[in-house]
Each structure stands twice: as C-alpha cells, then as structure tokens.
C-alpha atoms as a PDB file:
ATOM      1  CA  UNK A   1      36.344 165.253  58.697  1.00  0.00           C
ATOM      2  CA  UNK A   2      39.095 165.983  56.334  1.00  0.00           C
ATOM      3  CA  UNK A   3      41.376 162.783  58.077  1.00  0.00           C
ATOM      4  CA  UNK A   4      38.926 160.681  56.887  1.00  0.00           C
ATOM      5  CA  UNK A   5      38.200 161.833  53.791  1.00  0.00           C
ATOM      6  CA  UNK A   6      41.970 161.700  53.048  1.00  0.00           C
ATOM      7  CA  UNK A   7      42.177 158.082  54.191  1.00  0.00           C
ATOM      8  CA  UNK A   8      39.237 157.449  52.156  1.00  0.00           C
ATOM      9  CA  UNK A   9      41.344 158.683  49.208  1.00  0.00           C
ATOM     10  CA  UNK A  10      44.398 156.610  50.322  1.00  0.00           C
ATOM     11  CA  UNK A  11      42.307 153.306  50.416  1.00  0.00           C
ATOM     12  CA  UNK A  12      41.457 154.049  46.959  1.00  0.00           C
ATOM     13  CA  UNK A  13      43.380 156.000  45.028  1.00  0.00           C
ATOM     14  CA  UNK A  14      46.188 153.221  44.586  1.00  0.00           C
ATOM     15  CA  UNK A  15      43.692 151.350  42.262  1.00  0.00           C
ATOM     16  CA  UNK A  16      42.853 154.091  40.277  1.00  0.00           C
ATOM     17  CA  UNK A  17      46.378 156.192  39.873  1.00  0.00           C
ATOM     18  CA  UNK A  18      47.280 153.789  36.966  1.00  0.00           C
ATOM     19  CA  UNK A  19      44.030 155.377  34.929  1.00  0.00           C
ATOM     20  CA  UNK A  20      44.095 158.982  36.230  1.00  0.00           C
ATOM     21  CA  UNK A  21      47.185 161.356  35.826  1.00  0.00           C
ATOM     22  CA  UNK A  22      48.143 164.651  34.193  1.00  0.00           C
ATOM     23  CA  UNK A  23      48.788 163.264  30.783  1.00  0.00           C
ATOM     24  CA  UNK A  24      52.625 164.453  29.875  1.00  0.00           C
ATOM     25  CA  UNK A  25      53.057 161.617  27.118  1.00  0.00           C
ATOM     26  CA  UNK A  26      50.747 161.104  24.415  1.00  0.00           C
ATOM     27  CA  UNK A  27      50.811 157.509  25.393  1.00  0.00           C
ATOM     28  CA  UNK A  28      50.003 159.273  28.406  1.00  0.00           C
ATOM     29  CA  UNK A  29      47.307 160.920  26.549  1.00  0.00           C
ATOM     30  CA  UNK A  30      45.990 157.988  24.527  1.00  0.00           C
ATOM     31  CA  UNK A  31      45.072 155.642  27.848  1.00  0.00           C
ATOM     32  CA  UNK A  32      43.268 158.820  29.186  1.00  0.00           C
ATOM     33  CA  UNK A  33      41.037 158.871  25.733  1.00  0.00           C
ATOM     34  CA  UNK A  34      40.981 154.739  26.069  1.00  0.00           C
ATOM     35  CA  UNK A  35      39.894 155.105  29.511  1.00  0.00           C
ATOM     36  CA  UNK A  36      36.716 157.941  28.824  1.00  0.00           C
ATOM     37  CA  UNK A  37      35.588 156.316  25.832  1.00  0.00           C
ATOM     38  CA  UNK A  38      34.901 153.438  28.356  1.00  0.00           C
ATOM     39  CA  UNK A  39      33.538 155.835  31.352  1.00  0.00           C
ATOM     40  CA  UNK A  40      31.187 157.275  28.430  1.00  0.00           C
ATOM     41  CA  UNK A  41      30.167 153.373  27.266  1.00  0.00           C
ATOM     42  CA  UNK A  42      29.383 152.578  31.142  1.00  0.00           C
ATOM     43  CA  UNK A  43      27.384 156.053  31.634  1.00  0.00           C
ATOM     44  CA  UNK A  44      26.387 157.268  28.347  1.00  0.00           C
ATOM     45  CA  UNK A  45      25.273 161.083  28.724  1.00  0.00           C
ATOM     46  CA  UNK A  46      23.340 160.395  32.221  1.00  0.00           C
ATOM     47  CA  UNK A  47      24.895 163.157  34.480  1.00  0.00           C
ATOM     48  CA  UNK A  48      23.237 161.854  37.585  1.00  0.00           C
ATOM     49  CA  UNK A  49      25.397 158.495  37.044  1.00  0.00           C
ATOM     50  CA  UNK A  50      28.250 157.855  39.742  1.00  0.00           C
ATOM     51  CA  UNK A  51      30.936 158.376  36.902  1.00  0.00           C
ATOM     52  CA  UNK A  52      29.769 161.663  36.082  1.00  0.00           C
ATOM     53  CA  UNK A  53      32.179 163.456  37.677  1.00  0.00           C
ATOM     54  CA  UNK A  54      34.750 161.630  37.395  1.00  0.00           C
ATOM     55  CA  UNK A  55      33.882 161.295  32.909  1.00  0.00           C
ATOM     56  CA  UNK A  56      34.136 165.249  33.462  1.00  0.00           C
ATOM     57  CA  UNK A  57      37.806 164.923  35.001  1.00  0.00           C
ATOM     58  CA  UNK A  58      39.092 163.062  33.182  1.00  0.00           C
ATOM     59  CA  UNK A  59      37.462 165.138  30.180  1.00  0.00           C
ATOM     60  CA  UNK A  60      39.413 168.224  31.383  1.00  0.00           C
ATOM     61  CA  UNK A  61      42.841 166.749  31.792  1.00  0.00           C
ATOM     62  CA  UNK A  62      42.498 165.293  28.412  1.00  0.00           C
ATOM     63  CA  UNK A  63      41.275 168.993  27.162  1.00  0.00           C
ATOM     64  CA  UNK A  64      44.584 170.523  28.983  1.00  0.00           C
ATOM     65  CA  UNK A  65      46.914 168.043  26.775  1.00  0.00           C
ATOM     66  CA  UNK A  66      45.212 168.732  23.553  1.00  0.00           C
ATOM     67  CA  UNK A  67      45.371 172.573  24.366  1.00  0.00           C
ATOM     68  CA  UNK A  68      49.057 172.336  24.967  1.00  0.00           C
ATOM     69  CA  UNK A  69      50.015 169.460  22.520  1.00  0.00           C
ATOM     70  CA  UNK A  70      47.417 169.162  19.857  1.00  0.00           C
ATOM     71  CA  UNK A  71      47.696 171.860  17.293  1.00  0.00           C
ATOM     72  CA  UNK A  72      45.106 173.428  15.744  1.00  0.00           C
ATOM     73  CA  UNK A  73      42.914 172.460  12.323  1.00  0.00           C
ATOM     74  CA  UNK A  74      43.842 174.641   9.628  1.00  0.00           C
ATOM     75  CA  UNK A  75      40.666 175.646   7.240  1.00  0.00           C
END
C-alpha cells in the first residue's frame, strides 16, 4: 500500500514542488501567499472542497515563516 502511494506522490509531486516548499526566502514566502490567495479564490471557505487540505498546508508553512521572520505589531 505504501509503494503505491509513494509512486502516486512521485507521478505528481514534480508538478507541484515549484508551488509547495518550506519557505526560507521571502520571495520564497511571497509565491506561497500568491499561491493561497489563489487556492482560497478557487475554494473560498468550503472545507469539503478537494483543496482544503492542501489551502490548510500551505496555510501552516506560510504561518511557520511569519513566526520565524515576521516580527511582531507593536501597539
């Protein structure tokens, strides 16, 4: 089961590594934000969409940059 599931991921994941990394640039960073703002135009807020998960990835590797990158809003 997990063979195939791992050759799934190698018949696709070559398409989609140029979208989807660990952000260590904020160029890096930017093409993430580019790339969700378009996930969220495609699924909106419907969680039972196929993008779903992948909008919430994507989400949480931006998160991790801004955590270690971003500094925080002064009041």
């Amino acid at each position: 089961m997990q063979n195939l599931e791992v050759n799934k991921a190698l018949s696709t994941w070559p398409a989609m590594a140029g979208m989807i990394c660990v952000p260590h640039t904020e160029e890096e960073y930017e093409q993430l934000v580019i790339f969700l703002d378009s996930l969220i135009d495609e699924a909106g807020e419907d969680e039972s969409h196929p993008l779903a998960s992948l909008m919430e990835i994507v989400g949480v590797l931006i998160e991790r940059y801004e955590e270690e990158h971003v500094p925080e809003l002064t009041k």
